[in-house]
PDB file of N, CA and C in Angstrom:
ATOM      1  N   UNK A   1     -22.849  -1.150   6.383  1.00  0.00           N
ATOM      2  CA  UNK A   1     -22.192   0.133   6.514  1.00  0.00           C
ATOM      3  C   UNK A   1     -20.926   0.019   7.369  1.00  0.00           C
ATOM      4  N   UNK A   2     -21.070  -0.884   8.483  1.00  0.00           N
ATOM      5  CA  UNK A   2     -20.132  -1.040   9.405  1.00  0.00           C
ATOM      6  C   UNK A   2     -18.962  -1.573   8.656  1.00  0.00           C
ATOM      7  N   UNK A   3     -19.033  -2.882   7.711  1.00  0.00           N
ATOM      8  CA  UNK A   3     -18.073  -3.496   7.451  1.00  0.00           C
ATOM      9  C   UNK A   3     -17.312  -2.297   5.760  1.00  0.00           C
ATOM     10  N   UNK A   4     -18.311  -1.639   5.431  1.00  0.00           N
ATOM     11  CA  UNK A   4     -17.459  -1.006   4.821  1.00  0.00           C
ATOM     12  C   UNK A   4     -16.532   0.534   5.419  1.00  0.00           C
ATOM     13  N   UNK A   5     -16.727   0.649   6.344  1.00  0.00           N
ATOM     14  CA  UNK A   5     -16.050   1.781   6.985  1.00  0.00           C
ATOM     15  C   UNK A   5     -14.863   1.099   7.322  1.00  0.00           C
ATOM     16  N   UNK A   6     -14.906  -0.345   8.143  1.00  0.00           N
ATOM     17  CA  UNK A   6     -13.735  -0.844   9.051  1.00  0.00           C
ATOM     18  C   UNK A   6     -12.529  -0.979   7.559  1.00  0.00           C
ATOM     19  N   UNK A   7     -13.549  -1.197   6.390  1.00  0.00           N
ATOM     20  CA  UNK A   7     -12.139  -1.505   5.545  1.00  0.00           C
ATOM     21  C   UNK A   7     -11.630  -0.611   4.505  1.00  0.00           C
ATOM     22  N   UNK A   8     -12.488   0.659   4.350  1.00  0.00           N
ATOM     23  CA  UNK A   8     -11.768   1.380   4.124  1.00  0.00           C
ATOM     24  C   UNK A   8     -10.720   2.291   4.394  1.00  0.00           C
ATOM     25  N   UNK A   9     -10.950   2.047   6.525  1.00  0.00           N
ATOM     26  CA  UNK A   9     -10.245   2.189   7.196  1.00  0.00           C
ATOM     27  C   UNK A   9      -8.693   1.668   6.690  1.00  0.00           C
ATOM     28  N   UNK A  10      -9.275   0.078   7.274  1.00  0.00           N
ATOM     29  CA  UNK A  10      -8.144  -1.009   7.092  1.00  0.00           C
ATOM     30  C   UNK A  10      -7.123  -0.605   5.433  1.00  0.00           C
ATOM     31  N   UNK A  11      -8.013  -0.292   4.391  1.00  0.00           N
ATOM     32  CA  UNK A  11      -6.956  -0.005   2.962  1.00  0.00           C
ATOM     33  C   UNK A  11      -6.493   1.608   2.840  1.00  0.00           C
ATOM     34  N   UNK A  12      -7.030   2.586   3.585  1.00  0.00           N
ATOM     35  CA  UNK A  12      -5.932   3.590   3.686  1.00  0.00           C
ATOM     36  C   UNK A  12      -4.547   3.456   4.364  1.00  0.00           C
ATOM     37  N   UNK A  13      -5.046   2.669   5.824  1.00  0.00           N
ATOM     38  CA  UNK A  13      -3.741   2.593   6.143  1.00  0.00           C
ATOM     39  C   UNK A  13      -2.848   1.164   5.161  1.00  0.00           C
ATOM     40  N   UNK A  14      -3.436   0.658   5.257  1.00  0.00           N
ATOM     41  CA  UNK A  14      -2.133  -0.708   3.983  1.00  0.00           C
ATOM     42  C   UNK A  14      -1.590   0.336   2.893  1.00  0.00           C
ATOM     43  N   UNK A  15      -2.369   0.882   2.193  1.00  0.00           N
ATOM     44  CA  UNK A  15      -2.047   2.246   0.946  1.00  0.00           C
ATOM     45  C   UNK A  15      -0.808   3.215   1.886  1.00  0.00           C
ATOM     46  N   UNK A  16      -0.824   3.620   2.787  1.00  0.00           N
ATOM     47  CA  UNK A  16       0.031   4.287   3.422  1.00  0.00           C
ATOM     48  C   UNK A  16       1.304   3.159   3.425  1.00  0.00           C
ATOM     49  N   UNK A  17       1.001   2.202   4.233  1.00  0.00           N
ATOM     50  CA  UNK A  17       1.787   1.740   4.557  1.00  0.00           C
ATOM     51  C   UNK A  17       2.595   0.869   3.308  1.00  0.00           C
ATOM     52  N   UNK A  18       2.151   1.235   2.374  1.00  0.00           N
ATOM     53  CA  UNK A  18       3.200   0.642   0.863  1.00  0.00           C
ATOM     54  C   UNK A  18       3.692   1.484   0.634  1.00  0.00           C
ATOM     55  N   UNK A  19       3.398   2.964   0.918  1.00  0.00           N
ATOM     56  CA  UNK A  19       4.021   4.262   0.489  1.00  0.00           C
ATOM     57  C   UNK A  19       5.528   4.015   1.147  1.00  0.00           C
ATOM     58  N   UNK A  20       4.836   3.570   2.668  1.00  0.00           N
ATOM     59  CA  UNK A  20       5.904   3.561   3.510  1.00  0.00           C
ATOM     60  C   UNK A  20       7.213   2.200   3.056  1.00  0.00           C
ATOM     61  N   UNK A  21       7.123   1.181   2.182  1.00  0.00           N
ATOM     62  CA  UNK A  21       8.149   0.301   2.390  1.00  0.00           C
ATOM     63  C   UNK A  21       8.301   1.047   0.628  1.00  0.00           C
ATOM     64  N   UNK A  22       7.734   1.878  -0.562  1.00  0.00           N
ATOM     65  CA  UNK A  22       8.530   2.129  -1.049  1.00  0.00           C
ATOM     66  C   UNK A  22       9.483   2.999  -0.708  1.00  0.00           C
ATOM     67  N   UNK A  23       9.418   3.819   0.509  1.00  0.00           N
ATOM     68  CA  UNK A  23      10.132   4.806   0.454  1.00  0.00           C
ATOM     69  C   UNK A  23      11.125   3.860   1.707  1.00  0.00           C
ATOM     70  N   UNK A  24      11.204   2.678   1.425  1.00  0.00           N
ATOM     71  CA  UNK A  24      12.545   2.250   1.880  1.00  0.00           C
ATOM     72  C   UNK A  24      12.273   1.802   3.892  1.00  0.00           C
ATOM     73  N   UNK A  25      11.008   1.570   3.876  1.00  0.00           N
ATOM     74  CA  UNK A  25      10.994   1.198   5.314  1.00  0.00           C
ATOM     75  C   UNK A  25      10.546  -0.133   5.605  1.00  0.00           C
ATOM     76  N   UNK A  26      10.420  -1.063   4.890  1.00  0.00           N
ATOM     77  CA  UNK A  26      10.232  -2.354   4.937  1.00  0.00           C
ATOM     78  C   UNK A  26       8.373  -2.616   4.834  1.00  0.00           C
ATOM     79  N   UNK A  27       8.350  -4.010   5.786  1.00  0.00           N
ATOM     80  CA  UNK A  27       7.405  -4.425   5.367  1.00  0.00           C
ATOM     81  C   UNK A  27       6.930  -4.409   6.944  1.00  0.00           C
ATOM     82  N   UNK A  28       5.899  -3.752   7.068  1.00  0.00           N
ATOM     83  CA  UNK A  28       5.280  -4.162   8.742  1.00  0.00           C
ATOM     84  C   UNK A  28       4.908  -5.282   9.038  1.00  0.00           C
ATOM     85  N   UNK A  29       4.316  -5.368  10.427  1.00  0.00           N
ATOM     86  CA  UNK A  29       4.043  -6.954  10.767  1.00  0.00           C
ATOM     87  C   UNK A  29       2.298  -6.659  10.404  1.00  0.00           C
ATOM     88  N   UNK A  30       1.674  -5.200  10.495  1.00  0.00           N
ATOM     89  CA  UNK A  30       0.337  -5.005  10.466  1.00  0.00           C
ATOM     90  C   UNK A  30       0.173  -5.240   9.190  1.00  0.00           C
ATOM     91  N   UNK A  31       1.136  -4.969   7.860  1.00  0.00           N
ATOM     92  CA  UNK A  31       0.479  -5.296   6.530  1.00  0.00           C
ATOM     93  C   UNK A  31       1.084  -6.611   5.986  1.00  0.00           C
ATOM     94  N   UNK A  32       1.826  -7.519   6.839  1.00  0.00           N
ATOM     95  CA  UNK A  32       1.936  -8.734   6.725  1.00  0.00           C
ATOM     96  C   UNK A  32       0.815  -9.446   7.112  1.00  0.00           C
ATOM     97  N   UNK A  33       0.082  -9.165   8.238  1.00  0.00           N
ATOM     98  CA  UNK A  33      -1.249  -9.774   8.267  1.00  0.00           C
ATOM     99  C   UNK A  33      -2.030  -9.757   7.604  1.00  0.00           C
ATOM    100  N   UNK A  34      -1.785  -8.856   6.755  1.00  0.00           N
ATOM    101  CA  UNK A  34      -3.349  -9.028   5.535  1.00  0.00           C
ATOM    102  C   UNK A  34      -2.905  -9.337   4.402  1.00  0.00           C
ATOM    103  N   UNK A  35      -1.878  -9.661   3.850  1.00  0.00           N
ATOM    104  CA  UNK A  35      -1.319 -10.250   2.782  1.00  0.00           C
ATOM    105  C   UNK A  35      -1.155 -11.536   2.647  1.00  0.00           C
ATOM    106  N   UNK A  36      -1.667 -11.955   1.584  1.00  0.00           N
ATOM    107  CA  UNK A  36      -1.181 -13.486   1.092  1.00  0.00           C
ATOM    108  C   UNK A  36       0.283 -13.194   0.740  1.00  0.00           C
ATOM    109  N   UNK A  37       1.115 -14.380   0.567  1.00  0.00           N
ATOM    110  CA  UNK A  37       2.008 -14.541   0.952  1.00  0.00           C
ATOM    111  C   UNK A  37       3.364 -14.183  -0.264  1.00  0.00           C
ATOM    112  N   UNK A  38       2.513 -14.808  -1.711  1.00  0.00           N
ATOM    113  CA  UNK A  38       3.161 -13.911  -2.873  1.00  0.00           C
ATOM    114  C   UNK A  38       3.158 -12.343  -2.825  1.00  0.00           C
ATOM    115  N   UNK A  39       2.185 -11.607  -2.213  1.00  0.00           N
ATOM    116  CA  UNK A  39       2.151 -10.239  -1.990  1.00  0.00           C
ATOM    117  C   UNK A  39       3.594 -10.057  -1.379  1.00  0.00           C
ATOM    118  N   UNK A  40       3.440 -10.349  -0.158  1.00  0.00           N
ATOM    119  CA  UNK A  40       4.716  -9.873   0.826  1.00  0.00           C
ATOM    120  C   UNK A  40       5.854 -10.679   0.092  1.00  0.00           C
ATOM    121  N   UNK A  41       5.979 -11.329  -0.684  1.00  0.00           N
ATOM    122  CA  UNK A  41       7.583 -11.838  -1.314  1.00  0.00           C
ATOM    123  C   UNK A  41       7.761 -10.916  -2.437  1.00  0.00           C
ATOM    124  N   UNK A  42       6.586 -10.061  -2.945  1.00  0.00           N
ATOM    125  CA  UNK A  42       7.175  -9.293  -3.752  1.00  0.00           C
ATOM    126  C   UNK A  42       7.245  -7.930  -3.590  1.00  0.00           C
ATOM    127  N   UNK A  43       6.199  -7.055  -2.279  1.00  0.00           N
ATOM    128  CA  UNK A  43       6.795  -6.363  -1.272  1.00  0.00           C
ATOM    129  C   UNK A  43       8.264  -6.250  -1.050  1.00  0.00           C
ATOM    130  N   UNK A  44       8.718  -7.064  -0.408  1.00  0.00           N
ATOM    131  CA  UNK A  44      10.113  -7.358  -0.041  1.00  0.00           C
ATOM    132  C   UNK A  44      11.040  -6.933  -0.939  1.00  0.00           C
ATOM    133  N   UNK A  45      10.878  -7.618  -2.142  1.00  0.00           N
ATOM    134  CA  UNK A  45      11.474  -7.713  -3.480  1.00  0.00           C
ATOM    135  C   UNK A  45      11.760  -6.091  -4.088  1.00  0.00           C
ATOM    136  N   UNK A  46      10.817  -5.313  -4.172  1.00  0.00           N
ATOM    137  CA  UNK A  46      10.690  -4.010  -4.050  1.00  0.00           C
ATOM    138  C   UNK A  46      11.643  -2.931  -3.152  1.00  0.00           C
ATOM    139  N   UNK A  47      11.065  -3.606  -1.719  1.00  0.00           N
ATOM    140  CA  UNK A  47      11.568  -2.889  -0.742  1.00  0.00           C
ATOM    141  C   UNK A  47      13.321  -3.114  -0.953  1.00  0.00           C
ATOM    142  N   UNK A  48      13.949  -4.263  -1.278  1.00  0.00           N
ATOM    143  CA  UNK A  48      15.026  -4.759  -1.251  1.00  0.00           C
ATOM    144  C   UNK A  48      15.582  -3.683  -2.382  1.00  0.00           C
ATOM    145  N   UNK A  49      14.721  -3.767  -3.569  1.00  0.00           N
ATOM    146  CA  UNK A  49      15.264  -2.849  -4.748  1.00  0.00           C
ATOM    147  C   UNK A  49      15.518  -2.006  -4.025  1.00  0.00           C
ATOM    148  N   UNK A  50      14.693  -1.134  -3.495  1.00  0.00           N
ATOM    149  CA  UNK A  50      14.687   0.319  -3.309  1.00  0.00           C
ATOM    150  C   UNK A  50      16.037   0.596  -2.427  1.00  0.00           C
ATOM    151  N   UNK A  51      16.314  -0.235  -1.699  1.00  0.00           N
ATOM    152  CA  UNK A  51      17.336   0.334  -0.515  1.00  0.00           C
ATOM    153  C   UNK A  51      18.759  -0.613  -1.426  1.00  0.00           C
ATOM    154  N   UNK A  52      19.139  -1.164  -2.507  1.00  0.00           N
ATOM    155  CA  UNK A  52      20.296  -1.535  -2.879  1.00  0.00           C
ATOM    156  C   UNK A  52      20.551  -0.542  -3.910  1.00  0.00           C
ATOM    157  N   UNK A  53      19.856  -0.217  -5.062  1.00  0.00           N
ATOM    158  CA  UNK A  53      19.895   0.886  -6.054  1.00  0.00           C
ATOM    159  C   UNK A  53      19.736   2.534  -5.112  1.00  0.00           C
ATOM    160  N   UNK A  54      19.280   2.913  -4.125  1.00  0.00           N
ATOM    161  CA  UNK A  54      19.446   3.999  -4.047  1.00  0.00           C
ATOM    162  C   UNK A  54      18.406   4.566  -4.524  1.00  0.00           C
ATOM    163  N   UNK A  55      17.157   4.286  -5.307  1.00  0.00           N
ATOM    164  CA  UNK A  55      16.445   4.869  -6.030  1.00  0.00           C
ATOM    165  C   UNK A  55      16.207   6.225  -5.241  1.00  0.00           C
ATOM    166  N   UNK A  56      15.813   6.376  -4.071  1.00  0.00           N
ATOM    167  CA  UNK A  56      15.330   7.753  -3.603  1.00  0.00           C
ATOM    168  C   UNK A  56      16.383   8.068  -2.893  1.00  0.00           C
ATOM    169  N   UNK A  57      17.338   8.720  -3.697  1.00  0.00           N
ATOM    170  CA  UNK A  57      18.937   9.473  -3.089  1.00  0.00           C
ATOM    171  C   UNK A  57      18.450  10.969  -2.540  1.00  0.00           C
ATOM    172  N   UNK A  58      18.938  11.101  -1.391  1.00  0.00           N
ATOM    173  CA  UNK A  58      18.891  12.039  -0.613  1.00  0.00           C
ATOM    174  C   UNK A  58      19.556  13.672  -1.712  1.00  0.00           C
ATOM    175  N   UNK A  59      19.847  13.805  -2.279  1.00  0.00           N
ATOM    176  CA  UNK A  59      20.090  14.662  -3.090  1.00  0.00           C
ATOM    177  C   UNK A  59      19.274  15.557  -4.119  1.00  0.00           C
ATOM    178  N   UNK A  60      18.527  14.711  -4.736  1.00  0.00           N
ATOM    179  CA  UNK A  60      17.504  14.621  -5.242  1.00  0.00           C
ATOM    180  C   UNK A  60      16.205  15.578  -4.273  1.00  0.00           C
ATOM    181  N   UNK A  61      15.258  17.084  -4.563  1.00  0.00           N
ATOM    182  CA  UNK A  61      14.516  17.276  -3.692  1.00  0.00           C
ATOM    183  C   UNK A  61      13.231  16.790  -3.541  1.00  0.00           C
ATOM    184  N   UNK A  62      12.996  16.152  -4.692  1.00  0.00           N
ATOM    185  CA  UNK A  62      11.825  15.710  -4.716  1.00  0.00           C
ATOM    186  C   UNK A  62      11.856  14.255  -3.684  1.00  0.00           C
ATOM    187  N   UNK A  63      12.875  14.172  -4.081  1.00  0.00           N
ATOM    188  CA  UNK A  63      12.931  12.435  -3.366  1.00  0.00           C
ATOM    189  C   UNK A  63      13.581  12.454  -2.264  1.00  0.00           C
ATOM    190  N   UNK A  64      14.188  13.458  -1.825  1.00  0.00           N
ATOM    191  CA  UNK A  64      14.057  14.116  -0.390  1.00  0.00           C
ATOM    192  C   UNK A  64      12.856  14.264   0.793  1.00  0.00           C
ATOM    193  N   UNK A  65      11.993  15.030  -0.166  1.00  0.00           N
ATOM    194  CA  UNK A  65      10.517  15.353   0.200  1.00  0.00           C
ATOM    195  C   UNK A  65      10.054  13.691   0.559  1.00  0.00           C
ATOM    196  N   UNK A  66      10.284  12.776  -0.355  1.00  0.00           N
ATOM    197  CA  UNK A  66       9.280  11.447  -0.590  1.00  0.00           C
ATOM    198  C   UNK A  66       9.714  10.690   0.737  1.00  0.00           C
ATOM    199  N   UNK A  67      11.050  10.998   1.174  1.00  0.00           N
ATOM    200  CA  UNK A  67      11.423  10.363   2.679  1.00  0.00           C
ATOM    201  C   UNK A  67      10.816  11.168   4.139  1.00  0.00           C
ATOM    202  N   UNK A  68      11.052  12.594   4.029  1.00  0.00           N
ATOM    203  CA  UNK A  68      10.699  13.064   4.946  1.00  0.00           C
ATOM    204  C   UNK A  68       9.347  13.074   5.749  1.00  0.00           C
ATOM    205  N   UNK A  69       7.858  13.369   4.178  1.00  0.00           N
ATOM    206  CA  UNK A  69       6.934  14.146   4.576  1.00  0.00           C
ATOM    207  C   UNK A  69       5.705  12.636   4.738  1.00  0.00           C
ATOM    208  N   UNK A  70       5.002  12.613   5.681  1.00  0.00           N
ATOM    209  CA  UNK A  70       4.255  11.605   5.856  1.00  0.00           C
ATOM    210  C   UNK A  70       3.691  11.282   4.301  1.00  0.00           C
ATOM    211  N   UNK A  71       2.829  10.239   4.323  1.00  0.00           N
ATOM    212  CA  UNK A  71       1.894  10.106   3.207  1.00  0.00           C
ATOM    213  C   UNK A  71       0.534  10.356   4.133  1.00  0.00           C
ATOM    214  N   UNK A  72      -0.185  10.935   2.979  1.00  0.00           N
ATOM    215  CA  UNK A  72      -1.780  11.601   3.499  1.00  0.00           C
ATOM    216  C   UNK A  72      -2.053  11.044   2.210  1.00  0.00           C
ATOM    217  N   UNK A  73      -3.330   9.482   2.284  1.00  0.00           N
ATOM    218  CA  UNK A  73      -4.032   9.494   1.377  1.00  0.00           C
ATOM    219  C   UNK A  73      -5.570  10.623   0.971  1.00  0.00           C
ATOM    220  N   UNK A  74      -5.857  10.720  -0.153  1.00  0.00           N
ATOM    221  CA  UNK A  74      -6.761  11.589  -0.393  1.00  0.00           C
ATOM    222  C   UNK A  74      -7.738  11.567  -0.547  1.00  0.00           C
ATOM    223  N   UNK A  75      -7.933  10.179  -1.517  1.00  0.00           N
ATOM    224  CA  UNK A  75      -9.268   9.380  -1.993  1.00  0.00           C
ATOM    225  C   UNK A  75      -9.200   7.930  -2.042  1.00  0.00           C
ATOM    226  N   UNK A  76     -10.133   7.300  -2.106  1.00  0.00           N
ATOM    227  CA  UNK A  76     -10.817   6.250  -2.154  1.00  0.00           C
ATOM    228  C   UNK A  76     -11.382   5.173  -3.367  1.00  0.00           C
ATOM    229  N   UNK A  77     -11.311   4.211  -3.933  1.00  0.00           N
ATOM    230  CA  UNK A  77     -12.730   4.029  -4.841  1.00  0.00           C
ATOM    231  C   UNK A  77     -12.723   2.624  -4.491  1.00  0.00           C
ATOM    232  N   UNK A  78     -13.740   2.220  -3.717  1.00  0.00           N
ATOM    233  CA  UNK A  78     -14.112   0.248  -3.157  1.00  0.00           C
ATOM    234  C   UNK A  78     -14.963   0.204  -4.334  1.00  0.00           C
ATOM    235  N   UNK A  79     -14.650  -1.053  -4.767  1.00  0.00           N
ATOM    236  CA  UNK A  79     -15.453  -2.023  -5.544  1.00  0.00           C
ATOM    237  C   UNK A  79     -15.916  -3.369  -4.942  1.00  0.00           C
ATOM    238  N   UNK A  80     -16.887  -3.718  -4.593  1.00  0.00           N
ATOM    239  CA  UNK A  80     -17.239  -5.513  -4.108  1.00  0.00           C
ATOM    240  C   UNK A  80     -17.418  -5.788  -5.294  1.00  0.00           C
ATOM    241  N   UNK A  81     -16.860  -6.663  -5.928  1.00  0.00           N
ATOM    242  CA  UNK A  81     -17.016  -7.282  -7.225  1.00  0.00           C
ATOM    243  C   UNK A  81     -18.007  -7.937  -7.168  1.00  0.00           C
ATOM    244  N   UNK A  82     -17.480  -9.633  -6.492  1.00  0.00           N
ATOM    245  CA  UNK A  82     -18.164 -10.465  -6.290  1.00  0.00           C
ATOM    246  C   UNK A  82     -18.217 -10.764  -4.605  1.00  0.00           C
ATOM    247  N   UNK A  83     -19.056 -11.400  -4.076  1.00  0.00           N
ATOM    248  CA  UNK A  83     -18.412 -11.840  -3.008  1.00  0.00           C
ATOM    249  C   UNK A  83     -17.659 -12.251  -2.361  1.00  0.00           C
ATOM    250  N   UNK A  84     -17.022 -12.569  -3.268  1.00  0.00           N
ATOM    251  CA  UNK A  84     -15.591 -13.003  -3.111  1.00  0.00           C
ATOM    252  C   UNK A  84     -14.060 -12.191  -2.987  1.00  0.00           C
ATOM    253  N   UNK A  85     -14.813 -11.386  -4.170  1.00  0.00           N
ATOM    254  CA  UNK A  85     -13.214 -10.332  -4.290  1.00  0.00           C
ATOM    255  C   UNK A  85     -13.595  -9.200  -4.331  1.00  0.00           C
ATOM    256  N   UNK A  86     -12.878  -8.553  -3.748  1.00  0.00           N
ATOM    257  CA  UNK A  86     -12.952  -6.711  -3.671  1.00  0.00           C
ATOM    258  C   UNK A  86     -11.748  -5.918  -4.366  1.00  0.00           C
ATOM    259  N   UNK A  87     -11.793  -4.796  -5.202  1.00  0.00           N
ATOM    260  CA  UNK A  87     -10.972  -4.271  -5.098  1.00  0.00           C
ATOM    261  C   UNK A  87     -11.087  -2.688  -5.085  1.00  0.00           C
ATOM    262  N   UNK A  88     -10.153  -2.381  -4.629  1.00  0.00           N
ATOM    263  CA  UNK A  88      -9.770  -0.636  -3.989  1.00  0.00           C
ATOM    264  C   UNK A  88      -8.676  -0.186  -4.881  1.00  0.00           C
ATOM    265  N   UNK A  89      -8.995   1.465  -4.908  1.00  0.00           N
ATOM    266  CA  UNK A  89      -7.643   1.839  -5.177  1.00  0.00           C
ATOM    267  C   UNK A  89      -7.772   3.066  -4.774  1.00  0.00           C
ATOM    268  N   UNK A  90      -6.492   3.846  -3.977  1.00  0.00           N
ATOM    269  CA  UNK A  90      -6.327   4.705  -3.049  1.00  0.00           C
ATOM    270  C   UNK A  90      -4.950   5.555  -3.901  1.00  0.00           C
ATOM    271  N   UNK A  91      -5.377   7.242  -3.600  1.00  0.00           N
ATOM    272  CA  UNK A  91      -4.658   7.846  -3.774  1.00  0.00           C
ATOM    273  C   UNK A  91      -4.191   8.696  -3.036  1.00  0.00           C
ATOM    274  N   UNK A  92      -2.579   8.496  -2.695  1.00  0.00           N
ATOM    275  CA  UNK A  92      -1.910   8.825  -1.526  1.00  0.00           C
ATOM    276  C   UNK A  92      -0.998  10.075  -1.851  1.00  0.00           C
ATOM    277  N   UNK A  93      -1.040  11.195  -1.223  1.00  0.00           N
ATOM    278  CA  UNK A  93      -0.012  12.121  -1.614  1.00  0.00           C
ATOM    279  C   UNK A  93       1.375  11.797  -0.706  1.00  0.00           C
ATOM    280  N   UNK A  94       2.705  12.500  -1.006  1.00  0.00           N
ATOM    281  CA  UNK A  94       3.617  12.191  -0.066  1.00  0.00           C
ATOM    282  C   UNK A  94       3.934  13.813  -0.667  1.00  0.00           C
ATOM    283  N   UNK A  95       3.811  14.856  -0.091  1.00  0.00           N
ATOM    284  CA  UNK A  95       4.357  16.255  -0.336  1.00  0.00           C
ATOM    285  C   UNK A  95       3.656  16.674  -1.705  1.00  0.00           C
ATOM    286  N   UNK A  96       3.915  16.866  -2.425  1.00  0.00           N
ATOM    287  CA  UNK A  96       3.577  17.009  -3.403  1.00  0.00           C
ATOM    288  C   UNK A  96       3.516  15.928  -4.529  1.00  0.00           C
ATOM    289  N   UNK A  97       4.070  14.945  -4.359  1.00  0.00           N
ATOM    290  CA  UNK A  97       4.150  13.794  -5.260  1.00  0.00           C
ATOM    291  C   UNK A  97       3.013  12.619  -5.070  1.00  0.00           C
ATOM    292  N   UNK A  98       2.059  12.233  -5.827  1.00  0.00           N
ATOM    293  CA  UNK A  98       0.954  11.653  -6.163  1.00  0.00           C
ATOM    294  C   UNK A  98       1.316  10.262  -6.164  1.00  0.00           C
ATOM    295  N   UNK A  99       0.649   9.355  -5.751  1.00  0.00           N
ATOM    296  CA  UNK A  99       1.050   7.853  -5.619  1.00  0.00           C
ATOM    297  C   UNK A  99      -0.142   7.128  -5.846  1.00  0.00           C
ATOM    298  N   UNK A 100      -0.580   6.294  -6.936  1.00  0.00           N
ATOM    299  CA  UNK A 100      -1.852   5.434  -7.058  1.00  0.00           C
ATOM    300  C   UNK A 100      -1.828   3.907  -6.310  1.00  0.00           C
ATOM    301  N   UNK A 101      -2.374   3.742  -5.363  1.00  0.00           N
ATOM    302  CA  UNK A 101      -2.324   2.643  -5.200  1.00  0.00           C
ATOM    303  C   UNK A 101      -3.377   1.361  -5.299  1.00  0.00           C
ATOM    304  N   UNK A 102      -2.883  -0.010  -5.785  1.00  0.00           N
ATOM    305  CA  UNK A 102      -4.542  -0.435  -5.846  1.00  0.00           C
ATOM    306  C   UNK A 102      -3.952  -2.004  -5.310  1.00  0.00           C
ATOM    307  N   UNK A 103      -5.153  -2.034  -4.535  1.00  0.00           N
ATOM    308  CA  UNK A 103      -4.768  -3.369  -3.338  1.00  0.00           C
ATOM    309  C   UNK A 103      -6.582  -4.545  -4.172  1.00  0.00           C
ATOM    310  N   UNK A 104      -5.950  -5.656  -4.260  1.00  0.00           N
ATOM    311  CA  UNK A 104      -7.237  -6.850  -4.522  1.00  0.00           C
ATOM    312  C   UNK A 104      -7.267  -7.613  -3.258  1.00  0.00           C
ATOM    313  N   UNK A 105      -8.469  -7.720  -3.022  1.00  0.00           N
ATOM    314  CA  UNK A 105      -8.552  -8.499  -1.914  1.00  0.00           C
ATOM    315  C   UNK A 105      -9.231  -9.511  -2.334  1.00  0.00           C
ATOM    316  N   UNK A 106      -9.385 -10.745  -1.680  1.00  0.00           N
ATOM    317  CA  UNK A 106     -10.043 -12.299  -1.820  1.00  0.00           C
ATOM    318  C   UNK A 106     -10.476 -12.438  -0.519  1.00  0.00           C
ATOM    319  N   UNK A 107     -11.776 -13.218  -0.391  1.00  0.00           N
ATOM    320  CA  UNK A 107     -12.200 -13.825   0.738  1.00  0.00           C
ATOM    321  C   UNK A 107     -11.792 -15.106   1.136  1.00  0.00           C
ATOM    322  N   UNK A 108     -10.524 -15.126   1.976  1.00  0.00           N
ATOM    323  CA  UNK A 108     -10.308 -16.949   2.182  1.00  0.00           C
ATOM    324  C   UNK A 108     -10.799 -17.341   3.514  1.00  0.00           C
ATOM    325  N   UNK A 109     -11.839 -18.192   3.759  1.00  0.00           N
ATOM    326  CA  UNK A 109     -12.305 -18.364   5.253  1.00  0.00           C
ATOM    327  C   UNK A 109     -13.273 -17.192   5.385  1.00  0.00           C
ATOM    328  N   UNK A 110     -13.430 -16.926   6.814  1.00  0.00           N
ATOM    329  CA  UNK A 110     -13.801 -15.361   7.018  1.00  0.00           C
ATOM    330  C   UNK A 110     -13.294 -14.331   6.625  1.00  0.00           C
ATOM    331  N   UNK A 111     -11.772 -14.417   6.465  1.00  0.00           N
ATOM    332  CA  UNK A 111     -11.148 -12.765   6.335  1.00  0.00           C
ATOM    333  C   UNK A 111     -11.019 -12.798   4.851  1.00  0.00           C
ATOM    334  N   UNK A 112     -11.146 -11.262   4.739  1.00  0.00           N
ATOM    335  CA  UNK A 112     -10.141 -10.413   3.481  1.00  0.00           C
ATOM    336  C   UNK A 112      -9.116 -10.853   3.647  1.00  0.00           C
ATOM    337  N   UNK A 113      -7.816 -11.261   2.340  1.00  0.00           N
ATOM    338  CA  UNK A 113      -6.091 -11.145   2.357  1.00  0.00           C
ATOM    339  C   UNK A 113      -6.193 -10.594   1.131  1.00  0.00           C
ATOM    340  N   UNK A 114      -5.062  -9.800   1.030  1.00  0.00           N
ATOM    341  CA  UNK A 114      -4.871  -8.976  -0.210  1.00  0.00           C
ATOM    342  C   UNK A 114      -3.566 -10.042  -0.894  1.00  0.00           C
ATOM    343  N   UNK A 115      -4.662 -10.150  -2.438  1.00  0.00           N
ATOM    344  CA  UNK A 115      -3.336 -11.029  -3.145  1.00  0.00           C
ATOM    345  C   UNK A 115      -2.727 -10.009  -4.377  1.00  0.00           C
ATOM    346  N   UNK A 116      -3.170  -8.561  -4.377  1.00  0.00           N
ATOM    347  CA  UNK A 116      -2.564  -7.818  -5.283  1.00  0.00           C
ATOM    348  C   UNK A 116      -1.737  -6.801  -4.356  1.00  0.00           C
ATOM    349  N   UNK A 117      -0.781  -6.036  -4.349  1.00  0.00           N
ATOM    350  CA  UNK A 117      -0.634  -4.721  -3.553  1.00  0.00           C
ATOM    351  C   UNK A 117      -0.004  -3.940  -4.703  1.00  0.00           C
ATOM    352  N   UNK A 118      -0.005  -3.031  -4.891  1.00  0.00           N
ATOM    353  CA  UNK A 118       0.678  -2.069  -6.026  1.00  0.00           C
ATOM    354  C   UNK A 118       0.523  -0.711  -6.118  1.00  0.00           C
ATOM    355  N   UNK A 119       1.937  -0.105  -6.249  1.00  0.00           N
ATOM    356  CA  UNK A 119       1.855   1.107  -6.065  1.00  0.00           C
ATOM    357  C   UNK A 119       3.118   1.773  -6.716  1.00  0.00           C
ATOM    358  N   UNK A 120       2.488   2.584  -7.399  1.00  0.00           N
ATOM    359  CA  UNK A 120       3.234   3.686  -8.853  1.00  0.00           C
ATOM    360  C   UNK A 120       2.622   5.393  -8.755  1.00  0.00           C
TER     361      UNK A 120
END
């Protein structure tokens, strides 16, 4: 029970915190720790899009809203596959605009690292 609370903990906030580098704020050092390493190069890759194209132009109100208003995820759904791999997927509001996110995790050693992150 314990270890599934700490990580559903642990994948709302990563789910937030992808909300947070699409909407143009990079990549933290807290969701660099739980990422394998293709994750965060294509994080980046994203994040890089987002802030050279402009995608969320201040003009725009919806995408106004998507900078200003925190993200509040809503729901949940953990899967333990195998022992090995888990996967989640979390749904995050940012104002009114709906965000699915779904993170895979792998067991390497002791810890969880997430080798999927994605969010549409």
């Amino acid at each position: 029970m314990k270890f599934c609370q700490e990580y559903a903990f642990l994948v709302y906030n990563m789910a937030c915190m992808l909300a947070d580098t699409y909407r143009g704020r990079g990549v933290t050092p807290l969701l660099r720790k739980h990422l394998a390493p293709q994750c965060i190069e294509r994080l980046e890759f994203m994040w890089q899009l987002v802030g050279c194209y402009d995608i969320l132009n201040l003009e725009d109100e919806k995408n106004a809203m998507i900078k200003m208003v925190p993200p509040m995820p809503q729901w949940i759904h953990f899967a333990l596959v195998t022992s090995e791999l888990m996967e989640c997927t979390v749904n995050v509001n940012i104002g009114t605009i709906v965000f699915h996110s779904m993170l895979v995790f792998r067991r390497k050693a002791s810890r969880w690292i997430c080798d999927l992150a994605d969010i549409g």
